[in-house]
PDB file of N, CA and C in Angstrom:
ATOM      1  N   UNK A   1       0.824  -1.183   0.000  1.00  0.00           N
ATOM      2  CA  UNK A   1       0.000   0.000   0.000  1.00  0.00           C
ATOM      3  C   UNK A   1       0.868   1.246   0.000  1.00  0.00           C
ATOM      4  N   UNK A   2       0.521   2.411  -0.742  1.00  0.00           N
ATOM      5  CA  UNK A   2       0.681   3.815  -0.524  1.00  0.00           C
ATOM      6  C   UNK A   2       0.897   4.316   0.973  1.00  0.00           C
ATOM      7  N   UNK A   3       1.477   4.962   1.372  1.00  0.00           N
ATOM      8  CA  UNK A   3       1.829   5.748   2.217  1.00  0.00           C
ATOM      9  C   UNK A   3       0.552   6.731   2.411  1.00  0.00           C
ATOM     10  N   UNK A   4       0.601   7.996   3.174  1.00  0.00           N
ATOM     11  CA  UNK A   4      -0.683   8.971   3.091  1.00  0.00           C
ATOM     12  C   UNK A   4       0.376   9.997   2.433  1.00  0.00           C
ATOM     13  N   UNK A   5      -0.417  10.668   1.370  1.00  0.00           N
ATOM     14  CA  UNK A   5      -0.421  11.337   0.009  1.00  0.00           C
ATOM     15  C   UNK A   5       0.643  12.993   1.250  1.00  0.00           C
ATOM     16  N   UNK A   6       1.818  13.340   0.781  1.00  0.00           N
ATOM     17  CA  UNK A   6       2.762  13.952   1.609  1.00  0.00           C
ATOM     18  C   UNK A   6       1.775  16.027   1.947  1.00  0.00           C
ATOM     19  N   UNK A   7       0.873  15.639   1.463  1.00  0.00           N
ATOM     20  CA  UNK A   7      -0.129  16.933   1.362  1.00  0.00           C
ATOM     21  C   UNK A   7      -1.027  16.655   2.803  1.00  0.00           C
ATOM     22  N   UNK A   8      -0.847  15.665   3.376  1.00  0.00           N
ATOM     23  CA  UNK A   8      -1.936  15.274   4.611  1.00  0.00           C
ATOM     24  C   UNK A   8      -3.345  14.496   3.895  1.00  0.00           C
ATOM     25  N   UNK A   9      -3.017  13.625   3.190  1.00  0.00           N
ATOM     26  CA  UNK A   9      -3.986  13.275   2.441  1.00  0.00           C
ATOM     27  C   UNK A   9      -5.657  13.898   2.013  1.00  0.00           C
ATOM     28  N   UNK A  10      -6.453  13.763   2.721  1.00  0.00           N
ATOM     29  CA  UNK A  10      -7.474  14.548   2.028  1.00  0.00           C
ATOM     30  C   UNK A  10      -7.448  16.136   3.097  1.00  0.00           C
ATOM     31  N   UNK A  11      -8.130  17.056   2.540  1.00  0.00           N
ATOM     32  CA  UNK A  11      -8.294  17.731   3.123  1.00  0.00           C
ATOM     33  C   UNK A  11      -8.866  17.893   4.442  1.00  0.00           C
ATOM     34  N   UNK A  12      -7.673  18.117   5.507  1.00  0.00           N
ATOM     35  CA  UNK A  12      -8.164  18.354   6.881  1.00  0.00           C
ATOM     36  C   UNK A  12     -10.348  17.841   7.364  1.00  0.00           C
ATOM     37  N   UNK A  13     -10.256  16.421   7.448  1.00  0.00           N
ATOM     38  CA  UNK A  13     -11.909  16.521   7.531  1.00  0.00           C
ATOM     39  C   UNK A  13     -12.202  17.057   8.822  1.00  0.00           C
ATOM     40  N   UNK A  14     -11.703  17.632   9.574  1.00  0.00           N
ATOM     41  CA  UNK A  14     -12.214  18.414  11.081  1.00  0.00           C
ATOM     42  C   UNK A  14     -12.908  19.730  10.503  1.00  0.00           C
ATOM     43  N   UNK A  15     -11.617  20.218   9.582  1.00  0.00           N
ATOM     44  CA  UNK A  15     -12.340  21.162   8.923  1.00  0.00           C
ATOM     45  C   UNK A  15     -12.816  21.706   7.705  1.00  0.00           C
ATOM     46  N   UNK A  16     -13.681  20.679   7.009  1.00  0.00           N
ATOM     47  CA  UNK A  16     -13.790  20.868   5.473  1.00  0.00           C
ATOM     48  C   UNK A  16     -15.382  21.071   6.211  1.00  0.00           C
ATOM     49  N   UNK A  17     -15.916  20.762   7.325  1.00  0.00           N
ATOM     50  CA  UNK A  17     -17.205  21.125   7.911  1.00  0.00           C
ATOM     51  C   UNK A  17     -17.166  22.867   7.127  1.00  0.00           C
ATOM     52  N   UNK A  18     -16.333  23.163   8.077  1.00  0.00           N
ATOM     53  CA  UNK A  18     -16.225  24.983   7.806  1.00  0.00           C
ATOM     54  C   UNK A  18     -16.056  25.197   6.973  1.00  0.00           C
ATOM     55  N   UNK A  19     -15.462  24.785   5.316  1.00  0.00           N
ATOM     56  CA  UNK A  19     -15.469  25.356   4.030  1.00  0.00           C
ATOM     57  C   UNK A  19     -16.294  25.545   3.557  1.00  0.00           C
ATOM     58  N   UNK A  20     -16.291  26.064   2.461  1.00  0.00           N
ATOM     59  CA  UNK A  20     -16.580  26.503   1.558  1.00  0.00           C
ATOM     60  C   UNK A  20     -17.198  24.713   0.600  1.00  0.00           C
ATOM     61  N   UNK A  21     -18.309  24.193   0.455  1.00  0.00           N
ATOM     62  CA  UNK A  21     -18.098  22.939  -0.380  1.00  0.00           C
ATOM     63  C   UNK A  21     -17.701  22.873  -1.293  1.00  0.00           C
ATOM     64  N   UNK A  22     -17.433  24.078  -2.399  1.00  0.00           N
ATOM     65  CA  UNK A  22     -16.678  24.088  -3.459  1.00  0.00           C
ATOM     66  C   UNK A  22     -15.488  23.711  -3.328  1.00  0.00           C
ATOM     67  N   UNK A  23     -14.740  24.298  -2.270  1.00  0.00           N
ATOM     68  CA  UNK A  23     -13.636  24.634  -2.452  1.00  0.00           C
ATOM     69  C   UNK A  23     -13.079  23.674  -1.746  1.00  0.00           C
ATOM     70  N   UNK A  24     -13.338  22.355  -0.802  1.00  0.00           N
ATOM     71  CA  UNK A  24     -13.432  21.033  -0.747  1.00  0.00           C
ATOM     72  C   UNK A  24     -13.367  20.484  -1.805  1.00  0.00           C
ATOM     73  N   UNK A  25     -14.368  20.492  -2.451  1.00  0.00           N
ATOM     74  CA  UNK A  25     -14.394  19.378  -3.590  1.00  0.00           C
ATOM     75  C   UNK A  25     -12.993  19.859  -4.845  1.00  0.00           C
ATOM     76  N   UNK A  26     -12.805  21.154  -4.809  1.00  0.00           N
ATOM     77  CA  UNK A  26     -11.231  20.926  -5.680  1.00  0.00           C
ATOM     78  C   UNK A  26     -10.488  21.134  -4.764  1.00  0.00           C
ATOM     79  N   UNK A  27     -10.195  21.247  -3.503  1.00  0.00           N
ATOM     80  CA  UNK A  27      -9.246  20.364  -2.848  1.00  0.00           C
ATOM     81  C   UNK A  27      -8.811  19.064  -2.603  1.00  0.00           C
ATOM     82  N   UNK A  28      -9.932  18.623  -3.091  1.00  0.00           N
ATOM     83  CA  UNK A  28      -9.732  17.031  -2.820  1.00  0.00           C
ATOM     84  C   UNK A  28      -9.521  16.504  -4.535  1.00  0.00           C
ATOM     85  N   UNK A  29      -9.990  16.986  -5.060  1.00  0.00           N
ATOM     86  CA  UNK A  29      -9.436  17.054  -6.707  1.00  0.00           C
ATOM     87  C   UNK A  29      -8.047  16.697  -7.121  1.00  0.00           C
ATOM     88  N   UNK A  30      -7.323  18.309  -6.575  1.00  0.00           N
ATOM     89  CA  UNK A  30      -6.269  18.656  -6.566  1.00  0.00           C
ATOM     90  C   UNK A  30      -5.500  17.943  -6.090  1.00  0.00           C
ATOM     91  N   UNK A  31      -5.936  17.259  -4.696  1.00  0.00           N
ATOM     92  CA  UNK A  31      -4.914  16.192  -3.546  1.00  0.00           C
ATOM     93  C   UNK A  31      -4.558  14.823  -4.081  1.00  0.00           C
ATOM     94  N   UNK A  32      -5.818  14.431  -5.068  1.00  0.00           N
ATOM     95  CA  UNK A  32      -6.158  12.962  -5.968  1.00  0.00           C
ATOM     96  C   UNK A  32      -5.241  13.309  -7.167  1.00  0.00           C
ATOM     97  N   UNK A  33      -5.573  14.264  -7.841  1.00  0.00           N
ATOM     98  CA  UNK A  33      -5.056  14.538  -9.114  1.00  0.00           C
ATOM     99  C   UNK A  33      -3.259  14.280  -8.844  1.00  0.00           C
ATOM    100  N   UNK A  34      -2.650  15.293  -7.666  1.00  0.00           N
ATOM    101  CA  UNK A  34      -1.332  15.250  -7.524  1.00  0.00           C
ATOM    102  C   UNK A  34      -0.781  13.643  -6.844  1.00  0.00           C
ATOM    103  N   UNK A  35      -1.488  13.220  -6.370  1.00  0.00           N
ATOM    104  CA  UNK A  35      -1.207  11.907  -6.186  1.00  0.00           C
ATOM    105  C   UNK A  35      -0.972  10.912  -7.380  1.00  0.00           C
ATOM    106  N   UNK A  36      -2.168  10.906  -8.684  1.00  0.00           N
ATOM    107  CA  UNK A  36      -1.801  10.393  -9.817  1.00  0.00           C
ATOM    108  C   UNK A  36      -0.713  10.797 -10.123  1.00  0.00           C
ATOM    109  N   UNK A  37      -0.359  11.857 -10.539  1.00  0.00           N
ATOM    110  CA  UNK A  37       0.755  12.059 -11.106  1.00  0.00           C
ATOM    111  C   UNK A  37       2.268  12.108 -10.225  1.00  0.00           C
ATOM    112  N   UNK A  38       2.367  11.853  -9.181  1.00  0.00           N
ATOM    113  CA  UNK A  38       3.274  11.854  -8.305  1.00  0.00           C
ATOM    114  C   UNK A  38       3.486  10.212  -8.716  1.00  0.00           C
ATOM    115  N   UNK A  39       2.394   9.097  -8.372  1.00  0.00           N
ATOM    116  CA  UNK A  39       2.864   7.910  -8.511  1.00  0.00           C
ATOM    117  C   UNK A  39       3.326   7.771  -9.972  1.00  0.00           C
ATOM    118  N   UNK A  40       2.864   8.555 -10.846  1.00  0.00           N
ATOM    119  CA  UNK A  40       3.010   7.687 -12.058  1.00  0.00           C
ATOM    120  C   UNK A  40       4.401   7.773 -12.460  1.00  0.00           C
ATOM    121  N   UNK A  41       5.232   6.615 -13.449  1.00  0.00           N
ATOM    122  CA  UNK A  41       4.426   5.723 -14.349  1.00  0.00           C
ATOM    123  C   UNK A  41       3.626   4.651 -13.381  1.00  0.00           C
ATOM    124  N   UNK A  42       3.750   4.378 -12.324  1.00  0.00           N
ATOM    125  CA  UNK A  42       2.910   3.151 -11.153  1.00  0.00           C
ATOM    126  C   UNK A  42       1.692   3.437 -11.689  1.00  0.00           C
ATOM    127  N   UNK A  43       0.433   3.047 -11.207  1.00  0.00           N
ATOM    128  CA  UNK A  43      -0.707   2.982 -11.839  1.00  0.00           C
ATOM    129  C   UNK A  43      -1.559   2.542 -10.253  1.00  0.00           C
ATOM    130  N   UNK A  44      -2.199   3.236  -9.530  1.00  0.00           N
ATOM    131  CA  UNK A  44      -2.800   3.268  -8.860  1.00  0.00           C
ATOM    132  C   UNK A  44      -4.001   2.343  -9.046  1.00  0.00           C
ATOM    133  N   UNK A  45      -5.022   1.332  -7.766  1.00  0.00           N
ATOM    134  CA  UNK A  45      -6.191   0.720  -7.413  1.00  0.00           C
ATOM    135  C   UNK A  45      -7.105   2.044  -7.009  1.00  0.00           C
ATOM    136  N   UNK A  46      -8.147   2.271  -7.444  1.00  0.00           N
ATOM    137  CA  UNK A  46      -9.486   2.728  -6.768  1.00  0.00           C
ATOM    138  C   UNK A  46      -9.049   3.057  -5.237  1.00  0.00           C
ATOM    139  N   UNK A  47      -9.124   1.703  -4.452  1.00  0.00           N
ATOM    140  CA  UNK A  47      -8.736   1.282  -3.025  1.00  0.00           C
ATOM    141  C   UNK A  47      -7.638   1.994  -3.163  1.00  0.00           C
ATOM    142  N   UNK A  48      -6.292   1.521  -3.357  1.00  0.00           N
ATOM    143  CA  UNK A  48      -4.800   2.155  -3.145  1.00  0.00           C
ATOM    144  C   UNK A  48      -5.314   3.488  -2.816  1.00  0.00           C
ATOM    145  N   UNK A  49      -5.401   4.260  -3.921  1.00  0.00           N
ATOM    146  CA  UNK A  49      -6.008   5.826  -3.805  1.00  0.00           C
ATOM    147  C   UNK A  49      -6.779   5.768  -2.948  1.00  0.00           C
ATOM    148  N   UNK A  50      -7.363   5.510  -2.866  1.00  0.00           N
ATOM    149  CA  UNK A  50      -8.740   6.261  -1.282  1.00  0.00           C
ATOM    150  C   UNK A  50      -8.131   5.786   0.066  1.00  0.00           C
ATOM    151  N   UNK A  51      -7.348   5.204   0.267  1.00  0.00           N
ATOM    152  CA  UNK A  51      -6.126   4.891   1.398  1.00  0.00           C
ATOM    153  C   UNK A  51      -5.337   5.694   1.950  1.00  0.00           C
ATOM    154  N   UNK A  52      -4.288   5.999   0.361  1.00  0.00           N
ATOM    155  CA  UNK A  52      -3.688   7.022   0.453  1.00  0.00           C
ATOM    156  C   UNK A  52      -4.305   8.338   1.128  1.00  0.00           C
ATOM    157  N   UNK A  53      -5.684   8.722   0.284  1.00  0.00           N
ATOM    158  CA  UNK A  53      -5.927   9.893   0.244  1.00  0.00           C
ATOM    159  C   UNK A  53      -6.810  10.362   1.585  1.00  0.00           C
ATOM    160  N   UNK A  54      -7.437   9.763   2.445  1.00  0.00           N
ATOM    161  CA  UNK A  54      -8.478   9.773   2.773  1.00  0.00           C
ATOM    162  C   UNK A  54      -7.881   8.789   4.834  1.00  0.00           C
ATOM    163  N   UNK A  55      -8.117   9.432   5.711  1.00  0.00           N
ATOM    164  CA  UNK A  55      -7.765   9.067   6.997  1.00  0.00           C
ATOM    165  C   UNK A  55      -8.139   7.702   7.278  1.00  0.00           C
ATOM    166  N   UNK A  56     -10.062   7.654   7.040  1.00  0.00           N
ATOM    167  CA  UNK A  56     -10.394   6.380   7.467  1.00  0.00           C
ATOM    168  C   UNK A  56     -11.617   5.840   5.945  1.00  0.00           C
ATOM    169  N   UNK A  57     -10.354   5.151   5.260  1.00  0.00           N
ATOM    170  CA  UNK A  57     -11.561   4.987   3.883  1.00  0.00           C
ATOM    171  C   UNK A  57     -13.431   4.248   4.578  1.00  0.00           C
ATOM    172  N   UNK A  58     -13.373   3.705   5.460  1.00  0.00           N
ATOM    173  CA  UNK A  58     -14.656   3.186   6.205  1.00  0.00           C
ATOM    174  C   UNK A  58     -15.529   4.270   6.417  1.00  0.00           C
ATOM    175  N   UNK A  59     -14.730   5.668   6.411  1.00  0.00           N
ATOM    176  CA  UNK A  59     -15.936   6.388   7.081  1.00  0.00           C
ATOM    177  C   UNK A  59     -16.493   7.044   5.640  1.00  0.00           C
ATOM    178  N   UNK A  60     -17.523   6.892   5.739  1.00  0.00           N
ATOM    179  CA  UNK A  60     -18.282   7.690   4.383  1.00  0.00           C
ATOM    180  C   UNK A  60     -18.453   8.805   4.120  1.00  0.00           C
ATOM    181  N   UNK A  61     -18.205  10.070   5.103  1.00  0.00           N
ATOM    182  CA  UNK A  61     -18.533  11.144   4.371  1.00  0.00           C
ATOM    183  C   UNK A  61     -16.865  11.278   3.146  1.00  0.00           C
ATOM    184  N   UNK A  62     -15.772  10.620   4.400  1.00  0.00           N
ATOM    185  CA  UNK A  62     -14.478  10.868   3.769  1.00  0.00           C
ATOM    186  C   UNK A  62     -14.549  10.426   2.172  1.00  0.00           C
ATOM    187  N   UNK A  63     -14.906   8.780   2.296  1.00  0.00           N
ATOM    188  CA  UNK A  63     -14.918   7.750   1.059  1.00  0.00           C
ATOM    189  C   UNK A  63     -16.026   8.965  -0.006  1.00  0.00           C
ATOM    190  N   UNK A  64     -17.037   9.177   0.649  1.00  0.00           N
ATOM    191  CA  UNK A  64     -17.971   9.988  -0.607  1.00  0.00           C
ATOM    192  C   UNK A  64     -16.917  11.310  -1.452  1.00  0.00           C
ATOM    193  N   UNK A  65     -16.208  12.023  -0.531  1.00  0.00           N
ATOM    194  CA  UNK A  65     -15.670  13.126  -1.308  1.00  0.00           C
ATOM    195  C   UNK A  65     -14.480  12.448  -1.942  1.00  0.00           C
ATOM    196  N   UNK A  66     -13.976  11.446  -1.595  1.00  0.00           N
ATOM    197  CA  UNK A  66     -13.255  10.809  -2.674  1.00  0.00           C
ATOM    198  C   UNK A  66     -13.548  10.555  -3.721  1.00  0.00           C
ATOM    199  N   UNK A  67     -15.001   9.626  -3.320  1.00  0.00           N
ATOM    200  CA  UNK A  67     -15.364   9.464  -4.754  1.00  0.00           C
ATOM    201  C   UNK A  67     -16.076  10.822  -5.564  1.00  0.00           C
ATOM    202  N   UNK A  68     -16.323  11.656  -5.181  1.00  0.00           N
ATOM    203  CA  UNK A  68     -16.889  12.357  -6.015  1.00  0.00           C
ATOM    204  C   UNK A  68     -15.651  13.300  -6.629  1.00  0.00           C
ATOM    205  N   UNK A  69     -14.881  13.345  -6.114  1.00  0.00           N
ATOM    206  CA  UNK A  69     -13.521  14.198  -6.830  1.00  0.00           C
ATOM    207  C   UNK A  69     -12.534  13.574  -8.107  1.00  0.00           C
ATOM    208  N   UNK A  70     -12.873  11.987  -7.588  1.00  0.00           N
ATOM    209  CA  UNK A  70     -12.347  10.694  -8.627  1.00  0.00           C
ATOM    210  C   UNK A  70     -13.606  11.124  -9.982  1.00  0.00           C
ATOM    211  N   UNK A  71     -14.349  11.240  -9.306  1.00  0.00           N
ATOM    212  CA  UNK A  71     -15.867  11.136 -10.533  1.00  0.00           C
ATOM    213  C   UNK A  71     -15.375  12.759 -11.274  1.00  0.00           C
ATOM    214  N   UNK A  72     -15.292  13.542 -10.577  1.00  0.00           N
ATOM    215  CA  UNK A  72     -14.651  14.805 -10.952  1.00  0.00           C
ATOM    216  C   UNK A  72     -13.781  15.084 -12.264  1.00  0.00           C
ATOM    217  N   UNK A  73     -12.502  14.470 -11.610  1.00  0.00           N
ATOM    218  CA  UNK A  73     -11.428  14.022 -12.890  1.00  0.00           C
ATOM    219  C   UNK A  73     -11.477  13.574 -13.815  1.00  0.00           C
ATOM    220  N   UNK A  74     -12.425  12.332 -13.981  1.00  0.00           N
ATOM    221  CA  UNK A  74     -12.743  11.424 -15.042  1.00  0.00           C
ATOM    222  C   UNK A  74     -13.740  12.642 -15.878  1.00  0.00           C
ATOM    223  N   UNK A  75     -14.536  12.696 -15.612  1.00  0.00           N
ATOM    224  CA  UNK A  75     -15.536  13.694 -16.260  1.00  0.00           C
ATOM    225  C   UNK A  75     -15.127  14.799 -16.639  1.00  0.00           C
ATOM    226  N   UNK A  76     -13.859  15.427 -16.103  1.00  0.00           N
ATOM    227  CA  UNK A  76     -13.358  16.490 -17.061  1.00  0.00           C
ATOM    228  C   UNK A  76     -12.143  15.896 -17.573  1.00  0.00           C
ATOM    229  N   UNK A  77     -11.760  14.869 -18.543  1.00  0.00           N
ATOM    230  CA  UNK A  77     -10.414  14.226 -18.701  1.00  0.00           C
ATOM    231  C   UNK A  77      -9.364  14.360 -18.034  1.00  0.00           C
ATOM    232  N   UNK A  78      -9.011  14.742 -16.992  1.00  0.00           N
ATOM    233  CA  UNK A  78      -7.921  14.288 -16.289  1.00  0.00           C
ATOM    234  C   UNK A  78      -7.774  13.355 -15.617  1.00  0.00           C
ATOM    235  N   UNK A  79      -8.420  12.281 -15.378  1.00  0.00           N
ATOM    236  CA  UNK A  79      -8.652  10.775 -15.226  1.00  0.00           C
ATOM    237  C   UNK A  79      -8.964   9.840 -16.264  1.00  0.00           C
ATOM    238  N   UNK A  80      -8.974   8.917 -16.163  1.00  0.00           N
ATOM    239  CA  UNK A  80      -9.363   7.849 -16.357  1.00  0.00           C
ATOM    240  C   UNK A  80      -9.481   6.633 -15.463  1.00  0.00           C
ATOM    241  N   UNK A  81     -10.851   6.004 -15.735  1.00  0.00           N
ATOM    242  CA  UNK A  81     -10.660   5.137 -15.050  1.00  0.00           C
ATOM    243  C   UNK A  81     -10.750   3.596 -15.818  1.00  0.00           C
ATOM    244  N   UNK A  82      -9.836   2.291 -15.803  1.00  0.00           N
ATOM    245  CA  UNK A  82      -9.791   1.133 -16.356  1.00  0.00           C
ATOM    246  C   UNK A  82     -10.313  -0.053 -15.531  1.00  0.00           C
ATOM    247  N   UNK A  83     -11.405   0.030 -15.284  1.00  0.00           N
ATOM    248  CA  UNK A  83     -11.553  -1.090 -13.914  1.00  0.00           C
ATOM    249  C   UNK A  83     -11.518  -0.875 -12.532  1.00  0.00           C
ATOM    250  N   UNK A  84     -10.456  -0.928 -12.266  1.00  0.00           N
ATOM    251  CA  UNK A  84     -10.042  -0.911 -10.738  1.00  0.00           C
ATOM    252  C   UNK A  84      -9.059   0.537 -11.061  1.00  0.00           C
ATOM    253  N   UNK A  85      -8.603   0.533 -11.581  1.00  0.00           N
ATOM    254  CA  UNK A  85      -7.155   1.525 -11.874  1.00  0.00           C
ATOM    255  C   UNK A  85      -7.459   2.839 -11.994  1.00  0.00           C
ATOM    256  N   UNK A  86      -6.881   3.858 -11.751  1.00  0.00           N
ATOM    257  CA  UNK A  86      -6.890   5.319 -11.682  1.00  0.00           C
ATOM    258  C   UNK A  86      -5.732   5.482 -12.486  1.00  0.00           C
ATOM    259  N   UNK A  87      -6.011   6.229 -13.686  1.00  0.00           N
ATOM    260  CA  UNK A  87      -5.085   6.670 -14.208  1.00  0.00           C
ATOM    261  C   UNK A  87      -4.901   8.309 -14.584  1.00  0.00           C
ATOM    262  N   UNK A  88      -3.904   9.062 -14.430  1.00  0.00           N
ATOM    263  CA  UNK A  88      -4.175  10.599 -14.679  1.00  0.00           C
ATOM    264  C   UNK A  88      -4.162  10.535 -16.116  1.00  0.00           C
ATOM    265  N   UNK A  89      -4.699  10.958 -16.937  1.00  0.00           N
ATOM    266  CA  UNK A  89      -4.771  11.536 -18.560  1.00  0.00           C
ATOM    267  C   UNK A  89      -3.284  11.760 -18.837  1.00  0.00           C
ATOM    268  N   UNK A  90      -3.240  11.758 -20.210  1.00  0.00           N
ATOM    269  CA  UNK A  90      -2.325  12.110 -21.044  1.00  0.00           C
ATOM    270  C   UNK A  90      -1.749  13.663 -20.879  1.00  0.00           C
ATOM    271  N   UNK A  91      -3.060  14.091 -20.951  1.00  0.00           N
ATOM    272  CA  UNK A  91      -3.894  16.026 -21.064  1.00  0.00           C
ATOM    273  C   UNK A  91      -2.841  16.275 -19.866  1.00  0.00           C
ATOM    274  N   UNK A  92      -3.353  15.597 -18.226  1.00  0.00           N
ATOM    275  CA  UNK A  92      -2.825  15.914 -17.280  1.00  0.00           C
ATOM    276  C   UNK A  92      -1.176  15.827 -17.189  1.00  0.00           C
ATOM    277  N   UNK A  93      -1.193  14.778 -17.427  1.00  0.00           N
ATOM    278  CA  UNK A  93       0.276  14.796 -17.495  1.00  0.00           C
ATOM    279  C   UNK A  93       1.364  15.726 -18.110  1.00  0.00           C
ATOM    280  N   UNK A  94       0.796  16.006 -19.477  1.00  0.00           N
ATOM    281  CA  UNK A  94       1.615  17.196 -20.054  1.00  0.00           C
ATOM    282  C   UNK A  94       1.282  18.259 -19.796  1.00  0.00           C
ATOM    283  N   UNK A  95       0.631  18.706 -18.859  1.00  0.00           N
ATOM    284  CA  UNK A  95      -0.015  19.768 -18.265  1.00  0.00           C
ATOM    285  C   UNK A  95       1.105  19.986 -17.451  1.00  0.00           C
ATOM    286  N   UNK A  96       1.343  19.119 -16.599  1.00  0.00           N
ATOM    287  CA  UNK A  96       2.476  18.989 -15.360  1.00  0.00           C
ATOM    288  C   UNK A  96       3.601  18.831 -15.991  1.00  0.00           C
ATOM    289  N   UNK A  97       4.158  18.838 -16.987  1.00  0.00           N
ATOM    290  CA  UNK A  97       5.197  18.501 -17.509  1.00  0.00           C
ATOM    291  C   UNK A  97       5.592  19.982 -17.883  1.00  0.00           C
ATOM    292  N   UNK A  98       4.366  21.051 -18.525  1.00  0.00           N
ATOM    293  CA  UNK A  98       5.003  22.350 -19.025  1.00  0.00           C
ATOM    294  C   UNK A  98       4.992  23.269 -17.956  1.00  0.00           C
ATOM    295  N   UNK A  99       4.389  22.598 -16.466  1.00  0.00           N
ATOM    296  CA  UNK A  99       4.914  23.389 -15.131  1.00  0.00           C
ATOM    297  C   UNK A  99       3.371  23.789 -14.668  1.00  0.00           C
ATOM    298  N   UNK A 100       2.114  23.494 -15.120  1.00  0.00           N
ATOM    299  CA  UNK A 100       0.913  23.895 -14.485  1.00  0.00           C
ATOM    300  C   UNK A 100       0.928  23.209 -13.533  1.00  0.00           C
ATOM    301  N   UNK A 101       0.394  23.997 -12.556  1.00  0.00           N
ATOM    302  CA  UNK A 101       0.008  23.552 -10.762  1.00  0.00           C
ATOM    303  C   UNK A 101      -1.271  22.798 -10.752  1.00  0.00           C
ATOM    304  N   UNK A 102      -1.167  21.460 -11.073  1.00  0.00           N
ATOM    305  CA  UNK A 102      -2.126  20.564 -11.078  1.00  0.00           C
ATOM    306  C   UNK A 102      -2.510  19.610  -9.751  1.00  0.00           C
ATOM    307  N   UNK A 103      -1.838  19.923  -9.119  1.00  0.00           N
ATOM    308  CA  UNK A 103      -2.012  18.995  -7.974  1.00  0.00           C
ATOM    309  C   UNK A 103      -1.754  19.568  -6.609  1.00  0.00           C
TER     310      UNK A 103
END
């Protein structure tokens, strides 16, 4: 297994109560997204990622903003997903390659 993602994995959940929900949900984007591309070329599990990212994947509000930030990525191409696997896009990758703050 992954380690927890060197950002504190998901965003502080004590206090994502007090945010802003927008601004949660691309924090947790951002935290997933830089994790793809930090592991890659490795190729991340669904599970692996929500481990990494997320304190106690059991607890559901955590697991829900995971998944909805995973659902996030995919739906604007910077994901993909193959099954089980999380993969960051092509798009993303050379995004991060010409120095955009993607993660």
């Amino acid at each position: 297994m992954h380690p927890q993602c060197s950002s504190g994995g998901a965003s502080a959940p004590a206090s994502s109560v007090d945010r802003d929900p927008q601004k949660v949900y691309e924090s947790e984007q951002r935290g997933l997204l830089g994790l793809l591309l930090e592991e890659f070329p490795a190729i991340l599990t669904y599970r692996e990622a929500l481990t990494a990212q997320v304190e106690d994947p059991e607890n559901f509000g955590e697991a829900d903003r995971f998944r909805n930030a995973a659902r996030g990525l995919i739906a604007s191409g910077l994901a993909t997903r193959q099954g089980e696997l999380l993969i960051p896009s092509r798009a993303a990758r050379e995004m991060a390659v010409l120095g955009f703050d993607l993660g």
